[in-house]
N, C-alpha and C. Protein backbone atom coordinates (compact mmCIF):
# COMPACT_ATOMS: atom_id res chain seq x y z
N UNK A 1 69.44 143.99 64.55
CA UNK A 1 70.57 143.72 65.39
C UNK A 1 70.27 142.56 66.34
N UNK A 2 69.38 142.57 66.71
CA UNK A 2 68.47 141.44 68.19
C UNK A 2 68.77 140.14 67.18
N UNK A 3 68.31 140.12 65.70
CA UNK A 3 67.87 138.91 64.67
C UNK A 3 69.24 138.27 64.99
N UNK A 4 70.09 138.88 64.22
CA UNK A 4 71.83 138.90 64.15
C UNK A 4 72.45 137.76 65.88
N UNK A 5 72.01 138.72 66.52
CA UNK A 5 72.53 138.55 67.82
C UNK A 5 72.16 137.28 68.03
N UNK A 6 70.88 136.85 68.48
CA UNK A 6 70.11 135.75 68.40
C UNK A 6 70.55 134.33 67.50
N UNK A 7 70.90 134.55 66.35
CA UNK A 7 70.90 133.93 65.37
C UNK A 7 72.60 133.05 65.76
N UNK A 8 73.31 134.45 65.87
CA UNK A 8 74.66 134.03 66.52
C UNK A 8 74.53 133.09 67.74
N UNK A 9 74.18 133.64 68.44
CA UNK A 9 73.54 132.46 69.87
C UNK A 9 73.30 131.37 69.60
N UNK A 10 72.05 131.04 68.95
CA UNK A 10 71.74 130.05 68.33
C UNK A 10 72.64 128.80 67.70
N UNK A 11 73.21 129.49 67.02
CA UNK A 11 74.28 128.93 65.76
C UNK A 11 75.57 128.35 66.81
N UNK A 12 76.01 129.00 67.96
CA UNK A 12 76.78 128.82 68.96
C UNK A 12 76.26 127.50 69.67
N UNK A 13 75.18 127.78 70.16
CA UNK A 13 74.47 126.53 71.17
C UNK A 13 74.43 124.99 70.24
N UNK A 14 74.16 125.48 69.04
CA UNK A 14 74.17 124.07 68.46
C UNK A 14 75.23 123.16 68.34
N UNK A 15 76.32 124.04 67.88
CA UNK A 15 77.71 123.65 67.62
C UNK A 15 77.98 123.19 69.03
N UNK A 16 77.81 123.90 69.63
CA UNK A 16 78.76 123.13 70.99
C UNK A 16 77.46 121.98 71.77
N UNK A 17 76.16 121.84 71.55
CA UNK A 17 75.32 120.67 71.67
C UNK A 17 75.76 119.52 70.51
N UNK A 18 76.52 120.03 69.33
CA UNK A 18 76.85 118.87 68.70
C UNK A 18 78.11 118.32 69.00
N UNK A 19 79.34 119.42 69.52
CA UNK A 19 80.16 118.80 69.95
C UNK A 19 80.28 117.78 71.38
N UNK A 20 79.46 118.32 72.50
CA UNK A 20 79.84 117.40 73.65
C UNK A 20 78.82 115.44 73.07
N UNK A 21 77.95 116.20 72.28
CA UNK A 21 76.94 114.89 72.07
C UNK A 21 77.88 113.83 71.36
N UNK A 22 78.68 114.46 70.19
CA UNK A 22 78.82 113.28 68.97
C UNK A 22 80.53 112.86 69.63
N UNK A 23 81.66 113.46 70.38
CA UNK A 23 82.42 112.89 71.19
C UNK A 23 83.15 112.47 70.08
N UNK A 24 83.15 112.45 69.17
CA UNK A 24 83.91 111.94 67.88
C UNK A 24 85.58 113.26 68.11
N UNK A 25 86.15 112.73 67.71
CA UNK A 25 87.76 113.48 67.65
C UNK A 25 87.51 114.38 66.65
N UNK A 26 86.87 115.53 66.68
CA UNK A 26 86.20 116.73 65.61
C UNK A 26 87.93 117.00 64.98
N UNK A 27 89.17 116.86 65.43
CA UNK A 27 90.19 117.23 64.82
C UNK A 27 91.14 116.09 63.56
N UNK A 28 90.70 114.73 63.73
CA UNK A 28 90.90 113.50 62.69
C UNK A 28 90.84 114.13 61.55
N UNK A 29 89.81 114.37 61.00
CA UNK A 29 89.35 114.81 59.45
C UNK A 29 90.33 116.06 59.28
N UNK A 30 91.14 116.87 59.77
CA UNK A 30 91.77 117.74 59.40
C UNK A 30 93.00 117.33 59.69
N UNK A 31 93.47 116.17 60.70
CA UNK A 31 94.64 115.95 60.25
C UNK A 31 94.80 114.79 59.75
N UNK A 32 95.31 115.18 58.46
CA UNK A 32 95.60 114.16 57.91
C UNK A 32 96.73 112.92 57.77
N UNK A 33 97.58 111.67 58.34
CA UNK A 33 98.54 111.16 58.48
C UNK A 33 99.51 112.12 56.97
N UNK A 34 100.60 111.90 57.47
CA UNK A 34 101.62 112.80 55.93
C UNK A 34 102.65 111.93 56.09
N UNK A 35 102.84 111.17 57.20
CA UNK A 35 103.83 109.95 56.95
C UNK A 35 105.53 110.85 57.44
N UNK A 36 105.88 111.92 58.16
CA UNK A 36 106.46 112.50 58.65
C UNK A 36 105.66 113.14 59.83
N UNK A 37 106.43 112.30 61.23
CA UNK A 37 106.10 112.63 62.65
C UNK A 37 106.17 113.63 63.00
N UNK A 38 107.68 114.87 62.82
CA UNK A 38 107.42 115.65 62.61
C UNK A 38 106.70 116.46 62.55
N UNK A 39 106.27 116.52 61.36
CA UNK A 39 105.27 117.35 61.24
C UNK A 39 103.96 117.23 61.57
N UNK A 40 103.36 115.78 61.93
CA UNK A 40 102.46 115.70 62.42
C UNK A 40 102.39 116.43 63.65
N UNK A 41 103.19 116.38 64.30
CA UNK A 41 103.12 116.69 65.57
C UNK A 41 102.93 118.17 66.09
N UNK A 42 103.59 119.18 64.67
CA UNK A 42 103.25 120.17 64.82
C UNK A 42 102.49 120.53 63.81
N UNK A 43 101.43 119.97 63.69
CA UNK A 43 100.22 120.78 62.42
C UNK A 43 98.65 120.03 63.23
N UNK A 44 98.52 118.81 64.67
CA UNK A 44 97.79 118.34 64.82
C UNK A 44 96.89 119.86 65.45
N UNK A 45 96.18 120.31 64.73
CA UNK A 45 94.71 121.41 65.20
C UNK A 45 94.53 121.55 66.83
N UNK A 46 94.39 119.97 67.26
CA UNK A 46 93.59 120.33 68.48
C UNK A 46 94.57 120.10 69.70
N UNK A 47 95.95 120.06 69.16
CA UNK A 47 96.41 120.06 70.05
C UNK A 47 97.09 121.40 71.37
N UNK A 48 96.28 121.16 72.85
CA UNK A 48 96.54 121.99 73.36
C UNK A 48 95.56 122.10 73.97
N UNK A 49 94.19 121.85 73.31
CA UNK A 49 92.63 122.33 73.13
C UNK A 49 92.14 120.85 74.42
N UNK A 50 90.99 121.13 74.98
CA UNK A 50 90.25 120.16 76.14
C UNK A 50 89.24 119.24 75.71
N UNK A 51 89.54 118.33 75.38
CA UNK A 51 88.68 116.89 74.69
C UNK A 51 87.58 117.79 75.64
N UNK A 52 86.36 117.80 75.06
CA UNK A 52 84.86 118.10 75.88
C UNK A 52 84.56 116.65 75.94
N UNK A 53 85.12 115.83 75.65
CA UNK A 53 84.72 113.99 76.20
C UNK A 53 84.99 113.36 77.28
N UNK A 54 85.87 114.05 77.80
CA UNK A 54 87.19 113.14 78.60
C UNK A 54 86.81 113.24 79.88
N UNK A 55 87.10 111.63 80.29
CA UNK A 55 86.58 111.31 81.81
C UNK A 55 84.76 110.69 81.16
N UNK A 56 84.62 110.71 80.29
CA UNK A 56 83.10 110.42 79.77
C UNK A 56 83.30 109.48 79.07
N UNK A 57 82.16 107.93 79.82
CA UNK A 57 81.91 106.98 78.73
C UNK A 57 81.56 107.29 77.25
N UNK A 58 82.58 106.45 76.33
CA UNK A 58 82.29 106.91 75.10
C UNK A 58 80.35 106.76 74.70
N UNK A 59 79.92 107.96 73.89
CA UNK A 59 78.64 107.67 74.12
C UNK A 59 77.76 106.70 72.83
N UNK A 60 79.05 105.74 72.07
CA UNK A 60 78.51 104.38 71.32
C UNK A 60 78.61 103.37 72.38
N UNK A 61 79.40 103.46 72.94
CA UNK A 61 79.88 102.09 73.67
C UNK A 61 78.92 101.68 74.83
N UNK A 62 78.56 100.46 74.28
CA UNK A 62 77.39 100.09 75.46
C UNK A 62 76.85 98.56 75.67
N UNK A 63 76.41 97.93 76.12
CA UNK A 63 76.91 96.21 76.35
C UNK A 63 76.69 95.29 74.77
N UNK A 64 75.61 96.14 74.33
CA UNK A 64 75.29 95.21 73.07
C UNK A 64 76.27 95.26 72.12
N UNK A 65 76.65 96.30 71.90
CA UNK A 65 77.56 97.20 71.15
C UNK A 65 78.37 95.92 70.41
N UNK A 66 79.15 95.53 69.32
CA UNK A 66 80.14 94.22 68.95
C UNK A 66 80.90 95.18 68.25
N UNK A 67 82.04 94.36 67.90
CA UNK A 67 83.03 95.06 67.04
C UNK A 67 83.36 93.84 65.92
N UNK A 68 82.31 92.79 65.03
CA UNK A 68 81.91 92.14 64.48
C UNK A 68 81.63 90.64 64.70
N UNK A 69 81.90 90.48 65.97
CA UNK A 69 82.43 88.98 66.09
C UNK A 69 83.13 88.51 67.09
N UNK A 70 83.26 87.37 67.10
CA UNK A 70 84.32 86.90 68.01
C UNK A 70 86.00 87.52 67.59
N UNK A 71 86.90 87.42 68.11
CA UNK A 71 88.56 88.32 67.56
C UNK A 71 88.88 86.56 67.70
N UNK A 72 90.33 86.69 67.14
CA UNK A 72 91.27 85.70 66.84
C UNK A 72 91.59 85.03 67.85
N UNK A 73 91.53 83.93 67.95
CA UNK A 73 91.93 82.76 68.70
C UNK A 73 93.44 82.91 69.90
N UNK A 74 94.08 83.83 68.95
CA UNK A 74 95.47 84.24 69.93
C UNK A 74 94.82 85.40 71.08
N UNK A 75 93.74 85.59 71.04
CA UNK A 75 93.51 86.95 71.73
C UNK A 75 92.19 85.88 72.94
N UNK A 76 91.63 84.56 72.86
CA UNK A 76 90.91 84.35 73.14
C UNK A 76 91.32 83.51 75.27
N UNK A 77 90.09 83.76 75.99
CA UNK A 77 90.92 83.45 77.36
C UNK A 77 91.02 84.23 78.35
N UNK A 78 91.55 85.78 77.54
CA UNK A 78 91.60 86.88 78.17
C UNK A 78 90.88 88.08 77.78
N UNK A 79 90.96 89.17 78.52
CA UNK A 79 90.14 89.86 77.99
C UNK A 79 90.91 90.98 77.39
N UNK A 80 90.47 91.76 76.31
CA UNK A 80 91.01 92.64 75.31
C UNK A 80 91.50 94.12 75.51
N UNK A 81 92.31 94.50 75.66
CA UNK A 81 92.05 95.94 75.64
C UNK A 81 92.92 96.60 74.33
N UNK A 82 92.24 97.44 73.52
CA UNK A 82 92.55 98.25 72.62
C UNK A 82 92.53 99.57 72.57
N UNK A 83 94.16 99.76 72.26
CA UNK A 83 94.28 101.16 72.17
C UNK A 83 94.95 102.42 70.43
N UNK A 84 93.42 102.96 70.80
CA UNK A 84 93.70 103.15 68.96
C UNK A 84 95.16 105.03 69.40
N UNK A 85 96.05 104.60 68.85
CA UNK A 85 97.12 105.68 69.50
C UNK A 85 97.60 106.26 68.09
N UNK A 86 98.30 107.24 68.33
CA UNK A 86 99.01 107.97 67.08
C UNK A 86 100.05 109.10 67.92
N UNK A 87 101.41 108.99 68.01
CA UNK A 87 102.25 110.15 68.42
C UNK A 87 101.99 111.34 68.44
N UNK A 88 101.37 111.66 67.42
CA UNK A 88 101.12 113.48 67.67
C UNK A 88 99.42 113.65 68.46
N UNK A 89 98.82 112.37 68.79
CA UNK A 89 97.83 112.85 70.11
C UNK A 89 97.67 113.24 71.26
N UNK A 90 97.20 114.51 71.49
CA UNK A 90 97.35 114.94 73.05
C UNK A 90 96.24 114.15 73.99
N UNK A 91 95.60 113.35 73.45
CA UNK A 91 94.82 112.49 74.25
C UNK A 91 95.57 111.39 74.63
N UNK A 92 96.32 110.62 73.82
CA UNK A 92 97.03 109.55 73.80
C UNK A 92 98.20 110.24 74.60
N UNK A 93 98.82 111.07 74.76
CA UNK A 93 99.64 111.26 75.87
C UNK A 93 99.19 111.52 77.14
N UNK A 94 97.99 112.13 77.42
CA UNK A 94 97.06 112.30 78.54
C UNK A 94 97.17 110.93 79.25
N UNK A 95 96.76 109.53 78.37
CA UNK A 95 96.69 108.61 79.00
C UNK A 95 97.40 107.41 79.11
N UNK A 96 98.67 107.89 78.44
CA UNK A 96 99.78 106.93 78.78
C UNK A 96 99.97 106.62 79.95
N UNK A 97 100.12 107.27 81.07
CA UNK A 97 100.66 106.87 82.30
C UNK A 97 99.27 105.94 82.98
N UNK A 98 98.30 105.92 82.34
CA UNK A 98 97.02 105.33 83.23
C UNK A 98 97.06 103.89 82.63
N UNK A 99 97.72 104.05 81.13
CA UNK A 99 97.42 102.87 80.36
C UNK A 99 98.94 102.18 80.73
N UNK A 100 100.20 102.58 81.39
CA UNK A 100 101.28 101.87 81.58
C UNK A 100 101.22 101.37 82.59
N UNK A 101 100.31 102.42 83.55
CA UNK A 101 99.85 100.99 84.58
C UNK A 101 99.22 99.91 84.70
N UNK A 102 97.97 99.94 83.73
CA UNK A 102 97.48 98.91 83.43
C UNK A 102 97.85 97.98 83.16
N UNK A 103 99.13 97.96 81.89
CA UNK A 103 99.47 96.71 81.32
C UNK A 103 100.50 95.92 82.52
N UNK A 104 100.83 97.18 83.50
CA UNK A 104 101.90 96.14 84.53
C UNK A 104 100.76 95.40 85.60
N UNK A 105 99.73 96.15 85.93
CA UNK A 105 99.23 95.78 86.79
C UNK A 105 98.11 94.05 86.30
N UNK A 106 98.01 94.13 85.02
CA UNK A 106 97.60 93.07 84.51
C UNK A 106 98.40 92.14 83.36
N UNK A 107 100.01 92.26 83.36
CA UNK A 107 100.19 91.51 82.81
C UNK A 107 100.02 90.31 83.07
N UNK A 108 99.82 89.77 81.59
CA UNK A 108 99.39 87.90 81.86
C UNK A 108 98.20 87.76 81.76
N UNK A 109 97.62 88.67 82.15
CA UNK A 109 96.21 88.40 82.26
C UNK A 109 94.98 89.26 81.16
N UNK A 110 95.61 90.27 80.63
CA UNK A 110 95.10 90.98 79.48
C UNK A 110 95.87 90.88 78.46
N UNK A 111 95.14 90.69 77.19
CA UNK A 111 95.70 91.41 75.69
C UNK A 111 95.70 92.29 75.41
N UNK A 112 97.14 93.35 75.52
CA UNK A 112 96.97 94.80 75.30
C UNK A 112 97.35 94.81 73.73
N UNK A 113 96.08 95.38 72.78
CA UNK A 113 96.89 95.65 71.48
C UNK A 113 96.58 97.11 71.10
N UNK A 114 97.74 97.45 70.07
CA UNK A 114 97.68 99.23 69.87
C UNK A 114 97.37 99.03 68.54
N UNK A 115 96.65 99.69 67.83
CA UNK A 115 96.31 100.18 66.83
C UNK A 115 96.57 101.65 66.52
N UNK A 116 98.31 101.72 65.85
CA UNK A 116 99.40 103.14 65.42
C UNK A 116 98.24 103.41 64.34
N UNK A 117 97.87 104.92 64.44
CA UNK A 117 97.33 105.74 63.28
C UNK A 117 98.31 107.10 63.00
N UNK A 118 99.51 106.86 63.47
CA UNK A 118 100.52 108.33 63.60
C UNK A 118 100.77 108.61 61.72
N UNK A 119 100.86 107.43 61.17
CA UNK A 119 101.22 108.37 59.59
C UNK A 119 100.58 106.71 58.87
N UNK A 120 100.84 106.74 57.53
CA UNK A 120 99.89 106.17 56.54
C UNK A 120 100.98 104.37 56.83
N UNK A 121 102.20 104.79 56.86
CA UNK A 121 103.04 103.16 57.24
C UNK A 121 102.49 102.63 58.34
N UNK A 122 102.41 103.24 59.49
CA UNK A 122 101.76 102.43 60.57
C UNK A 122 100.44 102.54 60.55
N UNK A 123 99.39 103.13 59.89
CA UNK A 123 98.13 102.94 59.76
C UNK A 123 97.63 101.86 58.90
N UNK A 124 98.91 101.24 58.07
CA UNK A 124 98.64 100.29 57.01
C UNK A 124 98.86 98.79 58.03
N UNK A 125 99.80 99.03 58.77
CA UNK A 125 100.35 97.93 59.39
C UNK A 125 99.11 97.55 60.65
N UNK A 126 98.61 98.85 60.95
CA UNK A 126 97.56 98.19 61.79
C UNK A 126 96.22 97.41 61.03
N UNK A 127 95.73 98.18 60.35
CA UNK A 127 94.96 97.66 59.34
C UNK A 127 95.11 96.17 59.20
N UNK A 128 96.10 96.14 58.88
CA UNK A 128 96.77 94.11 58.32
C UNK A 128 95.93 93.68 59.95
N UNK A 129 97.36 93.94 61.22
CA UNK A 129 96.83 93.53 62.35
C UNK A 129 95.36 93.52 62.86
N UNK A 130 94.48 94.51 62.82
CA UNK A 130 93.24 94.51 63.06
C UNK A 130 92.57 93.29 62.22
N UNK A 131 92.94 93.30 61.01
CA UNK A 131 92.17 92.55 59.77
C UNK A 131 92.50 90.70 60.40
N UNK A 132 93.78 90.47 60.92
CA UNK A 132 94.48 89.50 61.19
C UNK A 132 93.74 88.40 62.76
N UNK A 133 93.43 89.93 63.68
CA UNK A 133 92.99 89.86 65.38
C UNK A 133 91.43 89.79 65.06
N UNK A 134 90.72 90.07 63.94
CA UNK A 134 89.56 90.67 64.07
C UNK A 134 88.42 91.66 64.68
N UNK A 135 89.59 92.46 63.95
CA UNK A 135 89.37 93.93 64.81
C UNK A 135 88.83 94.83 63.57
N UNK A 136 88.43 93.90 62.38
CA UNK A 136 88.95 95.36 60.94
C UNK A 136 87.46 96.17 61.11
N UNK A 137 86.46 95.61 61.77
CA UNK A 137 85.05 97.01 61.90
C UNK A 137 85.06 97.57 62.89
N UNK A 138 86.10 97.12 63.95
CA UNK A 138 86.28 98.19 64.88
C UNK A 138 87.10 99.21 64.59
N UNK A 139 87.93 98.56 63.96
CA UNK A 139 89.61 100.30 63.79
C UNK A 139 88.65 101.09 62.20
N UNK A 140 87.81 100.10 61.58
CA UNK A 140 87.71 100.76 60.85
C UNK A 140 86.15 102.51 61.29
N UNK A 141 85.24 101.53 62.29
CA UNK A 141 84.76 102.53 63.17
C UNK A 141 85.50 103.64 64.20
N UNK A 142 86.57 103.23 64.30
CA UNK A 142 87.32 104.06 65.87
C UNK A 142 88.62 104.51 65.00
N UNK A 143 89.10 104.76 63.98
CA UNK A 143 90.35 104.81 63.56
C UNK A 143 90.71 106.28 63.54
N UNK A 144 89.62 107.56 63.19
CA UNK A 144 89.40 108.57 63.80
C UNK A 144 89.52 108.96 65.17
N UNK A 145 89.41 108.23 65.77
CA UNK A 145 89.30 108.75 67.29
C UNK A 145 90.66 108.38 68.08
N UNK A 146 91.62 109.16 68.12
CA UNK A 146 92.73 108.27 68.91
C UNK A 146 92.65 108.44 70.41
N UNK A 147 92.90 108.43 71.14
CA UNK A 147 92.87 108.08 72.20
C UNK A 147 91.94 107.42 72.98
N UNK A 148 91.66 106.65 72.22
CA UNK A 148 90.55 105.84 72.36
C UNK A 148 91.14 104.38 73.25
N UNK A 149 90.69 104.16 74.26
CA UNK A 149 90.54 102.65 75.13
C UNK A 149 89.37 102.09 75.10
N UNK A 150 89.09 100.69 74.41
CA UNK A 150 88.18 99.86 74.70
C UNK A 150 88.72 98.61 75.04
N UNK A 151 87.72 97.84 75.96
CA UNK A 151 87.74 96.61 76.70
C UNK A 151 86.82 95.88 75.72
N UNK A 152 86.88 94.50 75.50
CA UNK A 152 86.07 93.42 74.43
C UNK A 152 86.40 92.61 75.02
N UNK A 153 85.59 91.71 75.03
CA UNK A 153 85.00 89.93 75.47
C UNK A 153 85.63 89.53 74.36
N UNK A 154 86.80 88.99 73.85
CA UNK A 154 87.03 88.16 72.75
C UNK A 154 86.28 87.41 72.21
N UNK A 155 85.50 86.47 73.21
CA UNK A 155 84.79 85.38 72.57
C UNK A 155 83.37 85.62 71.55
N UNK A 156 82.82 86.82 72.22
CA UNK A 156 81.84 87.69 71.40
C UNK A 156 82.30 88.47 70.95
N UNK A 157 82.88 89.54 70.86
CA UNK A 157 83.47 90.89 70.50
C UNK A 157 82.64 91.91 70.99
N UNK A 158 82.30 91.65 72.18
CA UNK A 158 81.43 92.50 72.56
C UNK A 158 82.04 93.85 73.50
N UNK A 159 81.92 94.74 73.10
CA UNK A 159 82.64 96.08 73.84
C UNK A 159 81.88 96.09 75.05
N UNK A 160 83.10 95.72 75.89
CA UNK A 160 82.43 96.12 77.63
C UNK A 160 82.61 97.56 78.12
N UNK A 161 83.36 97.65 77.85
CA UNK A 161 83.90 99.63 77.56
C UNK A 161 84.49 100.48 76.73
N UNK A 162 84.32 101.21 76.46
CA UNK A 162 85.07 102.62 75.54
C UNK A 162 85.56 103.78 76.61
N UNK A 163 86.69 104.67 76.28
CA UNK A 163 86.54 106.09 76.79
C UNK A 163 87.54 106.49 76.24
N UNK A 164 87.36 108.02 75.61
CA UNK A 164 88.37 108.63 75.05
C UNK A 164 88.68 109.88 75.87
N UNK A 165 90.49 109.84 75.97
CA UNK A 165 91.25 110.71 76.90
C UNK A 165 90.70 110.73 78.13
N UNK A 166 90.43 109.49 78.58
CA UNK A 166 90.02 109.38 79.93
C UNK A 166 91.53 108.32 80.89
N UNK A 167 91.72 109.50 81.51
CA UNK A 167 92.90 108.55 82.50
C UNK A 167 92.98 107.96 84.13
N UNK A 168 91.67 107.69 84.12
CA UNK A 168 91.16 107.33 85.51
C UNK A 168 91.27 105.85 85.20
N UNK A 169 92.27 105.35 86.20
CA UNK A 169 92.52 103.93 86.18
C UNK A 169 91.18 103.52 86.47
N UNK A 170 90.53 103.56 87.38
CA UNK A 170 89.04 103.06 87.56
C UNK A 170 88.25 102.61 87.01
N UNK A 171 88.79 103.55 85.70
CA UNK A 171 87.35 102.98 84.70
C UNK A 171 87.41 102.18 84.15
N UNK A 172 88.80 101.71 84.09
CA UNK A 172 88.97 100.19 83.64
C UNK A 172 89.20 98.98 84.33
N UNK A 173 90.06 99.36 85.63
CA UNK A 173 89.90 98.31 86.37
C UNK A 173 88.48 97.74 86.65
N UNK A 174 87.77 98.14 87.25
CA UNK A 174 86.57 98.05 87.58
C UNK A 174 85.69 96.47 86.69
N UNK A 175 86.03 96.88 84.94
CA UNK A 175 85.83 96.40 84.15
C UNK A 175 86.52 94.76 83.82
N UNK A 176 87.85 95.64 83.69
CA UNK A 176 88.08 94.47 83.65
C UNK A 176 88.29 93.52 84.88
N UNK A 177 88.82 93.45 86.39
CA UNK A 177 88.31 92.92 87.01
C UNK A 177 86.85 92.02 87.23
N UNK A 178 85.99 92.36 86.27
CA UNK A 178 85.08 92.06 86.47
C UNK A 178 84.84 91.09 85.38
N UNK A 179 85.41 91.51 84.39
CA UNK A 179 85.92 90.16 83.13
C UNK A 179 86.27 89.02 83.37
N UNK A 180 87.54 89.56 84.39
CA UNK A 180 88.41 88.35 84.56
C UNK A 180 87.83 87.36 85.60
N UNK A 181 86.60 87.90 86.63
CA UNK A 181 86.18 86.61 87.40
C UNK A 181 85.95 86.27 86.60
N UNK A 182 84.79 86.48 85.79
CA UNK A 182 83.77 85.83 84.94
C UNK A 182 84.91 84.56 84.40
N UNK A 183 86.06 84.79 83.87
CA UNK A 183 86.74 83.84 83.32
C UNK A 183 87.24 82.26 84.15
């Protein structure tokens, strides 16, 4: 009975040491886009459930970090922010209101682009766009994870920040403010 008990424990501690560590959207792989919002919206698993990430630097994202390259010339000047979104995310609604301030509080001065993963039409259309901005090893690394915000140096592609379902304006101002002297 102690073996059992133990074993259960065990088997518990790991799972949840693998979940706060790997920060990955553990609910992506089960939902699958079906190309009706709808129903996405009511079959997404984790919705309801508490990102164990959130408010936490994503734990890839870190100065060296690139997302292949320099991005496209239309994106170059300013600094980047990408948001990988999909309608039926409860992360991506968490941080709408942090991310609508952003774009007012920096229009002109940032590139806000979204990368839609809500069903297989707008996951195709971002794809093109990513492939187009030079973004296609980033959405193709982050395309799982929606509620995902990262900041990039255009000219390198270098990720200055990540955070998923994090809605603390801070964590980006901070950042990008700090982009934009540099510019």
């Amino acid at each position: 009975m102690k073996l059992q008990y133990l074993s259960t424990l065990a088997l518990a501690s790991i799972l949840s040491l693998g979940m706060a560590a790997g920060c990955s959207n553990p609910c992506a792989a089960k939902t699958p886009p079906t190309g009706n919002p709808a129903t996405e919206v009511t079959t997404d698993p984790c919705a309801g459930k508490a990102d164990p990430c959130a408010g936490k630097a994503h734990p890839c994202a870190s100065k060296s970090r690139s997302v292949g390259g320099p991005l496209a010339a239309e994106l170059q000047g300013k600094p980047v922010l990408v948001d990988v979104f999909a309608e039926w995310c409860s992360a991506c609604k968490n941080i709408a209101p942090t991310l609508a301030k952003l774009e007012q509080d920096y229009q002109g001065q940032v590139h806000f682009v979204v990368l839609d993963m809500t069903n297989n039409a707008t996951v195709a259309e971002a794809e093109a766009k990513a492939e187009q901005l030079g973004l296609s090893q980033f959405l193709a690394e982050t395309k799982d994870q929606t509620g995902t915000l990262t900041i990039i140096d255009p000219a390198t592609g270098t990720i200055l920040e990540q955070h998923r379902n994090n809605p603390d304006k801070s964590a980006y101002t901070t950042v990008l403010d700090s982009a934009l002297a540099q510019n």
